[in-house]
Protein backbone atom coordinates (compact mmCIF):
# COMPACT_ATOMS: atom_id res chain seq x y z
CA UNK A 1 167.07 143.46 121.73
CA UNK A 2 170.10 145.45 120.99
CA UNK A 3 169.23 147.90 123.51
CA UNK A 4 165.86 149.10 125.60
CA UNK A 5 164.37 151.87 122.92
CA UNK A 6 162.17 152.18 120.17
CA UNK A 7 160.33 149.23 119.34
CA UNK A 8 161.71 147.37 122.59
CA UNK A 9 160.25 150.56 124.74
CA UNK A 10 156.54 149.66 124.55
CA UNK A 11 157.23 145.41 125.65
CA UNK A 12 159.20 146.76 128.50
CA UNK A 13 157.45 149.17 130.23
CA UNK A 14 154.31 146.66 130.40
CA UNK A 15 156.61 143.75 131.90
CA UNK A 16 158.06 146.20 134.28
CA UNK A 17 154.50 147.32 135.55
CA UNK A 18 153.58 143.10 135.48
CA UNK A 19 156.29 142.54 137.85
CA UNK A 20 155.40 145.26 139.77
CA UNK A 21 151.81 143.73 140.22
CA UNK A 22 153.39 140.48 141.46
CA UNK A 23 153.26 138.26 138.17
CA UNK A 24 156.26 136.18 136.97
CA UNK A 25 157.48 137.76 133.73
CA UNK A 26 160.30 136.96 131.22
CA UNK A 27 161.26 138.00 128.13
CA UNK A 28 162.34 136.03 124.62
CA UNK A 29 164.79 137.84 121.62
CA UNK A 30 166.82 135.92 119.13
CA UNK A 31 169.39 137.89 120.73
CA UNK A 32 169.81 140.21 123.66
CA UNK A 33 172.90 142.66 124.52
CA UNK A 34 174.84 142.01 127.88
CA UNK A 35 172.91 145.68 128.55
CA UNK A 36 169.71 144.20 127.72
CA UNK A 37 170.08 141.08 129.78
CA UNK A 38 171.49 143.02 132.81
CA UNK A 39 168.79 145.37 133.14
CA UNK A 40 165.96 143.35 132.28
CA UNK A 41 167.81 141.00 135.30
CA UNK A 42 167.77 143.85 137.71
CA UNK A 43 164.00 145.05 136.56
CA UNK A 44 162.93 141.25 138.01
CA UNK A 45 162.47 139.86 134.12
CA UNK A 46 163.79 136.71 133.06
CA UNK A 47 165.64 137.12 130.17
CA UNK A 48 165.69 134.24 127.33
CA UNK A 49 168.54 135.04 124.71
CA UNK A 50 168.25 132.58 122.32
CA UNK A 51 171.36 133.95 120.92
CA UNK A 52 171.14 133.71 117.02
CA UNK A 53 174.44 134.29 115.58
CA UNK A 54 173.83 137.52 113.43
CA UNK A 55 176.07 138.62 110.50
CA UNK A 56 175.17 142.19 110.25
CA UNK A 57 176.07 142.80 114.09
CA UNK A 58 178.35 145.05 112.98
CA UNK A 59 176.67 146.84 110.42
CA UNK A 60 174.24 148.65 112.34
CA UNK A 61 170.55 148.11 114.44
CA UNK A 62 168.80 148.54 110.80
CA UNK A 63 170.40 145.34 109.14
CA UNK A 64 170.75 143.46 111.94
CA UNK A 65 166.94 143.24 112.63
CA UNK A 66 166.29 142.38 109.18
CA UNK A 67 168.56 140.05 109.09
CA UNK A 68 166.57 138.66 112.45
CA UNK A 69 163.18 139.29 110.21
CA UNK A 70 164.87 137.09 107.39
CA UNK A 71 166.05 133.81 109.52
CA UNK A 72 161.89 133.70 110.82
CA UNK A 73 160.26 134.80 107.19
CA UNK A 74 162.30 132.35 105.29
CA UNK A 75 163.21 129.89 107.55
CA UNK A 76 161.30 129.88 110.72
CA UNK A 77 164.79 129.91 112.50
CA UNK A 78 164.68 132.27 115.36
CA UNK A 79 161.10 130.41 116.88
CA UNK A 80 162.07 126.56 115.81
CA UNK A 81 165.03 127.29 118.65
CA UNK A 82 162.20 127.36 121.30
CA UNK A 83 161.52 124.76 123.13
CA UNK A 84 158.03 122.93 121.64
CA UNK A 85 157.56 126.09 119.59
CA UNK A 86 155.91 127.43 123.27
CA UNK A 87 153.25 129.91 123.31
CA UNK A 88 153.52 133.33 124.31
CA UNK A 89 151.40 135.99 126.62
CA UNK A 90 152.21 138.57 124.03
CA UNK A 91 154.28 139.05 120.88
CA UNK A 92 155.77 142.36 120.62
CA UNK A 93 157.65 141.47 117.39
CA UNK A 94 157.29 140.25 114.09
CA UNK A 95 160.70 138.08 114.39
CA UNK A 96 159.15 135.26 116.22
CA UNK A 97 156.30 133.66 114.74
CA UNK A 98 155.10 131.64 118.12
CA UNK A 99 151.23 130.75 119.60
CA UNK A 100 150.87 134.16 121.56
CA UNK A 101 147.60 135.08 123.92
CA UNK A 102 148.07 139.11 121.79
CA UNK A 103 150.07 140.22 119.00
CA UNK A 104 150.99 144.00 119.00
CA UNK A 105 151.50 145.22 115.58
CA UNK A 106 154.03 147.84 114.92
CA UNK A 107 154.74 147.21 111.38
CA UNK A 108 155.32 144.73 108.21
CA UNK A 109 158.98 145.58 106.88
CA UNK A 110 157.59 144.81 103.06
CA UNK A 111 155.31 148.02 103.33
CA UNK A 112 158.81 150.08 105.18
CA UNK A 113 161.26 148.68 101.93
CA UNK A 114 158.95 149.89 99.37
CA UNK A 115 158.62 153.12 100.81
CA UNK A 116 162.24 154.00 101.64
CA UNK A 117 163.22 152.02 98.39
CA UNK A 118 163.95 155.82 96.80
CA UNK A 119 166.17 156.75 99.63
CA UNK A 120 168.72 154.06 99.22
CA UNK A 121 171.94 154.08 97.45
CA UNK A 122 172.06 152.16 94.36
CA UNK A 123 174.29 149.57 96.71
CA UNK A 124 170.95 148.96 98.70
CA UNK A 125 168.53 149.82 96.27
CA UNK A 126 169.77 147.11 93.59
CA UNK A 127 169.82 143.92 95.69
CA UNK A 128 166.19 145.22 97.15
CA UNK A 129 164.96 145.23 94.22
CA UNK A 130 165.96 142.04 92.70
CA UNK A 131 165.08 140.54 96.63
CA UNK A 132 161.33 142.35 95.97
CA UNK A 133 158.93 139.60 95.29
CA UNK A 134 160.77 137.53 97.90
CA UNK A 135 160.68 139.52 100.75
CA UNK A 136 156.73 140.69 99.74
CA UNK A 137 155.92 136.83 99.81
CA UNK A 138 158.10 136.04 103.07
CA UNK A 139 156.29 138.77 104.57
CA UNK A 140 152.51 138.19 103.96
CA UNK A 141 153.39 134.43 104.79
CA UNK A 142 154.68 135.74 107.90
CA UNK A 143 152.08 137.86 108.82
CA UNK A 144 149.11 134.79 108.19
CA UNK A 145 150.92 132.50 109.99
CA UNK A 146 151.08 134.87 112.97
CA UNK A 147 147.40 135.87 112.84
CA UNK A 148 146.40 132.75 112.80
CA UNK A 149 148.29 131.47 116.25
CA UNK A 150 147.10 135.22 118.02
CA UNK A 151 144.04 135.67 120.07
CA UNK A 152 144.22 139.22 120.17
CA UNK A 153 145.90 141.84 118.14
CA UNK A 154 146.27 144.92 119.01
CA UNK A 155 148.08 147.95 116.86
CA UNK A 156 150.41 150.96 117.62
CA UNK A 157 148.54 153.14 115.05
CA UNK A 158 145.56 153.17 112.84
CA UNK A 159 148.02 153.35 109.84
CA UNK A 160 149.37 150.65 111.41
CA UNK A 161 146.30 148.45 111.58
CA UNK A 162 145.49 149.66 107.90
CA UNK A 163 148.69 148.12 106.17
CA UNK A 164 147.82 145.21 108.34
CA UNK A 165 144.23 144.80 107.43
CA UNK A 166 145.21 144.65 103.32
CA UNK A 167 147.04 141.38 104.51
CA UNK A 168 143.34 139.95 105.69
CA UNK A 169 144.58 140.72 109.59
CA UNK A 170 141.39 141.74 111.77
CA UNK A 171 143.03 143.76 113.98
CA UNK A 172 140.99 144.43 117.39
CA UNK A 173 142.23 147.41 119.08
CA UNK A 174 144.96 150.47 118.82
CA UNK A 175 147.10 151.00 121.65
CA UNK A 176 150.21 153.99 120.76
CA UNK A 177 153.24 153.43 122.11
CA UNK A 178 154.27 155.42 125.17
CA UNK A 179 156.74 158.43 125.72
CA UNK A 180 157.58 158.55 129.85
CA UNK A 181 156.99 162.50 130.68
CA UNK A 182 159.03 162.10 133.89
CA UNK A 183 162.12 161.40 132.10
CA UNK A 184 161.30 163.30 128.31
CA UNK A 185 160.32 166.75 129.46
CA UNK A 186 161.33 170.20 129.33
CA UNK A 187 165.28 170.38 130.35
CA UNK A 188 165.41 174.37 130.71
CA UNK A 189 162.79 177.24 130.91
CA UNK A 190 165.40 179.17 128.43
CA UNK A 191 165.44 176.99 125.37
CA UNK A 192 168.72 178.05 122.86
CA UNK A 193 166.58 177.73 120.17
CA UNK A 194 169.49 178.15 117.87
CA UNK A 195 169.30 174.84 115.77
CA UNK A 196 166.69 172.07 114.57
CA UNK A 197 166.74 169.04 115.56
CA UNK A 198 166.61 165.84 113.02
CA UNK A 199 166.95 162.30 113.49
CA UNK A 200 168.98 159.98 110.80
CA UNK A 201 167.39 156.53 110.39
CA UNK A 202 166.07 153.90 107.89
CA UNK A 203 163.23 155.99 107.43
CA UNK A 204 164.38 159.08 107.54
CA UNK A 205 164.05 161.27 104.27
CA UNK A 206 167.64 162.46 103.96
CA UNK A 207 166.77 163.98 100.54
CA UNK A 208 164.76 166.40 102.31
CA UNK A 209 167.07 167.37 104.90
CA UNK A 210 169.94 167.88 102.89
CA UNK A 211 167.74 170.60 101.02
CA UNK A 212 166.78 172.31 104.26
CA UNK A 213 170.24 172.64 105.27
CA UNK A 214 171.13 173.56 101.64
CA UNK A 215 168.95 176.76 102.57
CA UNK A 216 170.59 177.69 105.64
CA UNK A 217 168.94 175.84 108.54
CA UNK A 218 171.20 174.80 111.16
CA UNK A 219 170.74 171.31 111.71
CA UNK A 220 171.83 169.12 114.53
CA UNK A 221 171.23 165.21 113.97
CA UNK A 222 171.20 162.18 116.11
CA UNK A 223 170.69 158.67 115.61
CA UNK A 224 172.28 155.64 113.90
CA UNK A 225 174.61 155.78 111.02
CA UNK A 226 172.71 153.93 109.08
CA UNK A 227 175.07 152.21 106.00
CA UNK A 228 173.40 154.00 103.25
CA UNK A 229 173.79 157.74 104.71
CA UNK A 230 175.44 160.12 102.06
CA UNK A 231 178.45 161.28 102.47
CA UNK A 232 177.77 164.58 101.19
CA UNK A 233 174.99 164.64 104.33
CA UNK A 234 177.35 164.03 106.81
CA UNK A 235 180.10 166.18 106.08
CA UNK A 236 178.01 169.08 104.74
CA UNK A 237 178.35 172.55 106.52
CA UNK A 238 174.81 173.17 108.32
CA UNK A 239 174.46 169.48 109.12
CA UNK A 240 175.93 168.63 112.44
CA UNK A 241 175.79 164.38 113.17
CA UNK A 242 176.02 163.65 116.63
CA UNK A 243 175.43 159.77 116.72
CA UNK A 244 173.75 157.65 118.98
CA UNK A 245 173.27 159.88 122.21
CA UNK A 246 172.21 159.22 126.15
CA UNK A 247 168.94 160.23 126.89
CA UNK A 248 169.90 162.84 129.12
CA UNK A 249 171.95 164.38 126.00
CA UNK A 250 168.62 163.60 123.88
CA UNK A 251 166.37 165.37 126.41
CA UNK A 252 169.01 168.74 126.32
CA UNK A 253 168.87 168.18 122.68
CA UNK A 254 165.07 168.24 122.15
CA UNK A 255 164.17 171.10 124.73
CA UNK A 256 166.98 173.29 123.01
CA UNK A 257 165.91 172.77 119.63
CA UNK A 258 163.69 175.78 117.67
CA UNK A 259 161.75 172.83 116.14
CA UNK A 260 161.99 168.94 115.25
CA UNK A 261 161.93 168.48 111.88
CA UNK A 262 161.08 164.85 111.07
CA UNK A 263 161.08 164.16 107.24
CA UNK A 264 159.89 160.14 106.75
CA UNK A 265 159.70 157.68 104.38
CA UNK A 266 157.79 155.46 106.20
CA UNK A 267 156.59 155.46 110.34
CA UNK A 268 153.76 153.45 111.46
CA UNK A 269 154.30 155.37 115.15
CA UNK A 270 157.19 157.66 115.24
CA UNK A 271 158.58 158.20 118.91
CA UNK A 272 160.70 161.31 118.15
CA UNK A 273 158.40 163.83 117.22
CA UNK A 274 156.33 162.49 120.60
CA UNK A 275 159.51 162.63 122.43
CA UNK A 276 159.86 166.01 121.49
CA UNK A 277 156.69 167.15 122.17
CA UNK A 278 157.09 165.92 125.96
CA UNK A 279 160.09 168.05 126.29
CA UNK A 280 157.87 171.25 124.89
CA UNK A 281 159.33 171.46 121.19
CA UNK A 282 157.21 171.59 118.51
CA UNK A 283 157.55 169.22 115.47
CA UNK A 284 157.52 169.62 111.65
CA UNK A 285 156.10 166.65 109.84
CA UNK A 286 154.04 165.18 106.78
CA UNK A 287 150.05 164.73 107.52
CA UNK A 288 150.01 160.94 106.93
CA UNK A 289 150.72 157.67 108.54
CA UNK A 290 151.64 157.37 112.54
CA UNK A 291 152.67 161.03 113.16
CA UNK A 292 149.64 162.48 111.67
CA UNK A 293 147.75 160.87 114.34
CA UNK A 294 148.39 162.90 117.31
CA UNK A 295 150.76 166.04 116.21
CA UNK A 296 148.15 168.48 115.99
CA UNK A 297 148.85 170.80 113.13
CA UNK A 298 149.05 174.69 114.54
CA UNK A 299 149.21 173.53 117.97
CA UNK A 300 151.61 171.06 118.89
CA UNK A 301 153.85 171.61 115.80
CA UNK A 302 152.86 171.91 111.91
CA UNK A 303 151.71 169.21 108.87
CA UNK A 304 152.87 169.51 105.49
CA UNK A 305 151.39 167.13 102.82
CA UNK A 306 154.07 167.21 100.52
CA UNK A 307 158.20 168.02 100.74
CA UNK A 308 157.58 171.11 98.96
CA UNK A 309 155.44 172.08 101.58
CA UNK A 310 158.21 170.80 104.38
CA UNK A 311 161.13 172.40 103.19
CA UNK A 312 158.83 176.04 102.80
CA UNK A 313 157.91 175.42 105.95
CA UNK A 314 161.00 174.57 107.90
CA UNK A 315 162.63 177.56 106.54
CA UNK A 316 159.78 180.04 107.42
CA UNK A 317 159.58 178.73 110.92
CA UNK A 318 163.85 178.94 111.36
CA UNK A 319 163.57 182.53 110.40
CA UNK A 320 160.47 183.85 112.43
CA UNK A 321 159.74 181.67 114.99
CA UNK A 322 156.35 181.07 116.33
CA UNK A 323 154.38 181.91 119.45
CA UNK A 324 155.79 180.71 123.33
CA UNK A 325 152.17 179.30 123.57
CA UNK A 326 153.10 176.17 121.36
CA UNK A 327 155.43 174.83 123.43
CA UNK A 328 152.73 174.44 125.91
CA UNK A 329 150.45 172.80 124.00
CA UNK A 330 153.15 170.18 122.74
CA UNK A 331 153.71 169.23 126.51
CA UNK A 332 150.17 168.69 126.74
CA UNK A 333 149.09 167.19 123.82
CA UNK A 334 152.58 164.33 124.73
CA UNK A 335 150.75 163.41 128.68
CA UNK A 336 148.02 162.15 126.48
CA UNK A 337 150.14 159.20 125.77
CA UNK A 338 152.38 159.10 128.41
CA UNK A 339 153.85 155.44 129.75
CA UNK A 340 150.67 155.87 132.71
CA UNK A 341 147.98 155.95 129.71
CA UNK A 342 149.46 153.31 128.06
CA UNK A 343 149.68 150.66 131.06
CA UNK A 344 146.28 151.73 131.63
CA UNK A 345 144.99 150.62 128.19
CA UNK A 346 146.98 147.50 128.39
CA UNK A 347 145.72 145.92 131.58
CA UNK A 348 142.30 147.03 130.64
CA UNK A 349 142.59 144.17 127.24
CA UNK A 350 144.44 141.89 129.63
CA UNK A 351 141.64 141.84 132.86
CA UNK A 352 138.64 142.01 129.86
CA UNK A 353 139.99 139.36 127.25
CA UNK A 354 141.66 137.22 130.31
């Protein structure tokens, strides 16, 4: 738990609403920030840092929770440090193979290497695929042996459950992640609309991108520098990086934007084109996996089923726009999965399977 997004947003906003109902609640991570630990202190959770001494610290959020997802696959390292291998209410990882009452899917990282596998520089792309049949065995090992100590599992996307369920996992319900409307929504009536926003990340398609910008879209990016970016991608002339960014800046940056284009490799979920949508900005993205699921194509943004079809598309809509009307709809179609849904689904499985 390097910080309190993404994949970490979904555990905490359930053991926030727990501890607002009066339960005890802590939470485990082979390894929690000072940040982590100090908020999740202040939110009434008990923290347990097991503190797993991580090479890749350094190296960026990527590497270091595969490295986290190695020391459990291989080894069984991060869950042999707690005490009598304890049980669990519910798993939200796939870094801690413990006895847990649910287990909330949100995504092998065998099925995420083989699809970003083309995006990697040869640096990357080499040891991965000499590392291939190892990590592809780790990770269905991995997977049985935390089915089999789950009661429940529950996924953050149909795709989701599918790549689970060719691994022999019956999964029992689908519960998407949340996006809080009260802090991700419109920041100005007046949008600049003079840019596109893009996110850089282990699943991002950069190839794409680069292409788009190559044809004279503006584009502003935020996110991680992840260790295999380009060079040529972050110095080129319509590509602006920004870096990691406060969510106030990321709010600005999504209700100013003409469009979010999100080019992936792989995304069982996807929480920036939903982010976007709750701050009224449409999204550009393929029809498949997690974001096909709820941006609705021609009203909360657009679908393309191939990068042909992207880049055509991402240029078209730079140079005329589209109707006020969609911006609308995008709020509207986001408060269908906003953080009060989600709790809602949640404590429904907990009072019926308790």
């Amino acid at each position: 738990m390097m910080d309190l997004e993404g994949s970490i947003r979904p555990a905490l906003y359930l053991a926030q609403e727990l501890v607002k109902r009066n339960y005890d609640v802590s939470m485990l991570s082979p390894f929690m920030s000072d940040k982590v630990e100090k908020h999740l202190c202040a939110s009434d959770i008990t923290p347990f840092n097991l503190r797993s001494k991580l090479f890749t610290m350094r190296l960026g959020f990527s590497l270091v929770w595969f490295e986290s997802w190695m020391r459990e696959a291989f080894l069984k390292l991060n869950s042999s440090h707690v005490e009598n291998n304890s049980s669990v209410a519910i798993n939200f990882s796939q870094v801690m193979s413990l006895p847990a009452f649910v287990w909330y899917l949100q995504g092998p990282p065998s099925f995420a290497l083989k699809d970003i596998e083309k995006e990697l520089s040869v640096g990357f792309r080499m040891p991965y695929i000499c590392l291939k049949p190892a990590i592809e065995f780790a990770d269905k090992r991995l997977i049985k042996r935390l089915s089999n100590v789950s009661s429940f599992i529950v996924a953050n996307s149909k795709f989701c459950a599918s790549m689970y369920s060719k691994e022999g996992v019956d999964v029992d319900d689908v519960i998407y992640p949340p996006v809080d409307c009260e802090i991700f929504h419109p920041s100005t009536s007046n949008p600049s609309s003079n840019y596109v926003l893009t996110y850089f990340g282990k699943e991002t398609k950069f190839s794409v991108i680069k292409e788009v910008a190559d044809l004279g879209v503006k584009i502003r990016a935020f996110g991680s520098k992840v260790p295999f970016v380009k060079k040529n991608m972050l110095n080129h002339p319509n590509i602006e990086f920004l870096g990691r960014v406060s969510t106030k800046e990321l709010v600005d940056l999504y209700s100013n934007a003409s469009f979010t284009f999100f080019p992936f490799t792989h995304e069982p979920f996807g929480y920036v084109p939903l982010e976007s949508m709750a701050c009224g900005t449409p999204v550009l993205t393929y029809d498949l996996q997690g974001p096909g699921e709820y941006v609705i194509d021609g009203k909360a943004g657009w679908l393309a089923n191939s990068d042909g079809k992207i880049i055509q598309a991402a240029v078209n809509i730079w140079k005329n726009g589209y109707s006020p009307i969609v911006r609308k709809h995008c709020i509207e179609e986001a408060q269908k999965l906003d953080k009060k849904c989600y709790l809602e689904k949640w404590l429904k499985i907990l009072s019926n399977t308790g």
